[in-house]
C-alpha atoms as a PDB file:
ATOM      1  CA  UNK A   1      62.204 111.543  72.776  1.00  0.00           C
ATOM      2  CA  UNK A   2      65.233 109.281  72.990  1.00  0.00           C
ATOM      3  CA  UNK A   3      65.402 106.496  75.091  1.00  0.00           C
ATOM      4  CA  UNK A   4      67.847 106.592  78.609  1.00  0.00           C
ATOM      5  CA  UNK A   5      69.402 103.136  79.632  1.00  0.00           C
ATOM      6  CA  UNK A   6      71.381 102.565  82.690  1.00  0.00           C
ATOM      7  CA  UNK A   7      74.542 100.786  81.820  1.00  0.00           C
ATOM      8  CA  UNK A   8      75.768  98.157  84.470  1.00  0.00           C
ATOM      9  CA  UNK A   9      78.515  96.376  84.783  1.00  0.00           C
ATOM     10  CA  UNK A  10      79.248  93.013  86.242  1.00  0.00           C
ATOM     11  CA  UNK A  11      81.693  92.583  89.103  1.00  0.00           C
ATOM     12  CA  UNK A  12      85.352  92.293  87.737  1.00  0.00           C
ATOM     13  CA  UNK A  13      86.660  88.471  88.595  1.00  0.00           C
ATOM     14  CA  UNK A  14      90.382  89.728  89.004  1.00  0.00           C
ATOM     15  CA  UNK A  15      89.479  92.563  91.060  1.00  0.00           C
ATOM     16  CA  UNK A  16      87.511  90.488  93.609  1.00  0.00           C
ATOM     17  CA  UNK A  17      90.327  87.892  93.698  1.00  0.00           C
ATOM     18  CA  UNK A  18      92.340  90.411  94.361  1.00  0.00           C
ATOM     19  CA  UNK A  19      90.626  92.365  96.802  1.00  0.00           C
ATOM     20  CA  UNK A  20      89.927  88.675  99.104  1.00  0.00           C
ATOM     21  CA  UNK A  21      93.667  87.742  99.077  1.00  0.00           C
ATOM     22  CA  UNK A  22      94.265  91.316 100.434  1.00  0.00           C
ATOM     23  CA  UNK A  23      91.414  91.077 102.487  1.00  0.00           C
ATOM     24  CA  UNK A  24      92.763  87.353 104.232  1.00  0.00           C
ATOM     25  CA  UNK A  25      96.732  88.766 104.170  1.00  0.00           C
ATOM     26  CA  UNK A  26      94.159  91.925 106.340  1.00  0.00           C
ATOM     27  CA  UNK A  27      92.777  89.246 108.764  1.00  0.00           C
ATOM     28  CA  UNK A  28      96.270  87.346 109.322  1.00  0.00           C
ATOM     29  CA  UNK A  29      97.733  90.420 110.679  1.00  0.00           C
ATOM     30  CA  UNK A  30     100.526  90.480 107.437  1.00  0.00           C
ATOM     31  CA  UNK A  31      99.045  93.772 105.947  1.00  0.00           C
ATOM     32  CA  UNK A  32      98.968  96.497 108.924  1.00  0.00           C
ATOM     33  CA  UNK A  33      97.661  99.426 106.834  1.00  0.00           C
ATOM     34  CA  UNK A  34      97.103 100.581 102.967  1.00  0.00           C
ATOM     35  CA  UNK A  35      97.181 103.292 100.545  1.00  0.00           C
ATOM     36  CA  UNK A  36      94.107 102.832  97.837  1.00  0.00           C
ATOM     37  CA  UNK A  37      92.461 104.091  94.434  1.00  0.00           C
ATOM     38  CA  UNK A  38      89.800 102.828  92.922  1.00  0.00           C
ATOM     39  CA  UNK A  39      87.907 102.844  89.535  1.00  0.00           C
ATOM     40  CA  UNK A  40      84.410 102.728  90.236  1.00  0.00           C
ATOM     41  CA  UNK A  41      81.901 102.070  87.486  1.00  0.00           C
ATOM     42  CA  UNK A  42      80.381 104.924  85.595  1.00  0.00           C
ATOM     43  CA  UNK A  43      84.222 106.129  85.487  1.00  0.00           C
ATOM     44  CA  UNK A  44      84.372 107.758  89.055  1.00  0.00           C
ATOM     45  CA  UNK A  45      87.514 107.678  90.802  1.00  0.00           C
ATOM     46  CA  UNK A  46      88.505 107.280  94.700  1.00  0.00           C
ATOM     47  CA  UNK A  47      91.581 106.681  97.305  1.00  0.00           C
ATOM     48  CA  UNK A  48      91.911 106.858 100.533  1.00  0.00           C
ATOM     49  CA  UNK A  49      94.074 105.332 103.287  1.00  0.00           C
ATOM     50  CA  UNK A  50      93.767 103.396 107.235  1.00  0.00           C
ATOM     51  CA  UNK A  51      95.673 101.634 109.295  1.00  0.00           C
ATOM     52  CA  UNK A  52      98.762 101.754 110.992  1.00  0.00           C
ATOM     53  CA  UNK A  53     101.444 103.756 108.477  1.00  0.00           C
ATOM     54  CA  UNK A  54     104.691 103.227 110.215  1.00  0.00           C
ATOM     55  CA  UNK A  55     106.670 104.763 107.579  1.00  0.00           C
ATOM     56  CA  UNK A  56     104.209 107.079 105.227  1.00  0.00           C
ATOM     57  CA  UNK A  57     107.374 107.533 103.055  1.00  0.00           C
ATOM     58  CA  UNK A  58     107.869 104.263 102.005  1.00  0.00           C
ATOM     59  CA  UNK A  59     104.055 104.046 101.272  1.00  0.00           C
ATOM     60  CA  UNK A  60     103.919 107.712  99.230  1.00  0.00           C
ATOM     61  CA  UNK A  61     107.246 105.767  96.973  1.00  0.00           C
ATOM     62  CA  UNK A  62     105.083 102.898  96.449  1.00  0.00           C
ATOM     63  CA  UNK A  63     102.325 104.730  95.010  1.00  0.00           C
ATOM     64  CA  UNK A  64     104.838 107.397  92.691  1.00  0.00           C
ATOM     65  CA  UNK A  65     105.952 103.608  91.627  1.00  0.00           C
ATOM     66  CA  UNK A  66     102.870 102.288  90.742  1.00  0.00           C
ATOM     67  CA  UNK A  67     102.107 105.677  88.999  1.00  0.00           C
ATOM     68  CA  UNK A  68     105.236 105.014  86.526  1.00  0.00           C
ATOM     69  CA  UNK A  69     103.992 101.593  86.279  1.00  0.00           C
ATOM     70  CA  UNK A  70     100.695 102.953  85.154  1.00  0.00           C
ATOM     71  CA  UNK A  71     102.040 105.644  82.949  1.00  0.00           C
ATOM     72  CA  UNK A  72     104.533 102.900  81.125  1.00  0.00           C
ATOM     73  CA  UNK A  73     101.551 100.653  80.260  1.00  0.00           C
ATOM     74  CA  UNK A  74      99.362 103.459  78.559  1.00  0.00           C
ATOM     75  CA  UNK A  75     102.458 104.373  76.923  1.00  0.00           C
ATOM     76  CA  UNK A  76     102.102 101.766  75.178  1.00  0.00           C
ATOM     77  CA  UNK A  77      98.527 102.589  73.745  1.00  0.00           C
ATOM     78  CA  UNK A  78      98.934 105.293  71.354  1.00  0.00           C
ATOM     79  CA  UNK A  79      95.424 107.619  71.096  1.00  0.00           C
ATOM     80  CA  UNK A  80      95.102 110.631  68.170  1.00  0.00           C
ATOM     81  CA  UNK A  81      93.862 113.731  68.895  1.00  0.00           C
ATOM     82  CA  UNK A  82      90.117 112.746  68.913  1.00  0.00           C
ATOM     83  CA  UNK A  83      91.377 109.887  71.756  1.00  0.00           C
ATOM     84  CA  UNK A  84      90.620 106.980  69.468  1.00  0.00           C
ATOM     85  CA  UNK A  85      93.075 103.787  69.925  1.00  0.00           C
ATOM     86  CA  UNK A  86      95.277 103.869  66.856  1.00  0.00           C
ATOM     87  CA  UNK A  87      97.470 100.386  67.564  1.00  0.00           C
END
């Protein structure tokens, strides 16, 4: 019988930098409310949204922003049809 292994990953140092300088900009009152999605390990996915959304249309052309963002880097990654990297 084969042997199962959890795989575990370490926390990601530019994702908690991140997340503290959003958290303190949070606690100073500058950031009022947020859109989110996260990557979890194990390849789950998440969003969700709080605070005060003055102007949820500004906030839903952030996000189709970041999504062409997103879509321009992978663009840039080229996968054949198995999904293997071939740059």
């Amino acid at each position: 019988m084969a042997d199962l292994y959890e795989i575990t990953f370490d926390p990601a140092p530019d994702t908690v930098r991140y997340l503290k300088d959003l958290l303190e900009r949070a606690e100073s009152g500058e950031i009022q409310g947020f859109a989110i999605v996260i990557h979890k390990s194990k390849g789950l996915t998440a969003n969700g949204w709080t605070g005060i959304l003055n102007n949820p249309m500004a906030i839903i052309g952030e996000i189709e922003a970041l999504k062409v963002d997103m879509i321009r880097a992978k663009v840039n990654q080229r996968y054949d049809c198995c999904g293997d990297s071939i740059d």
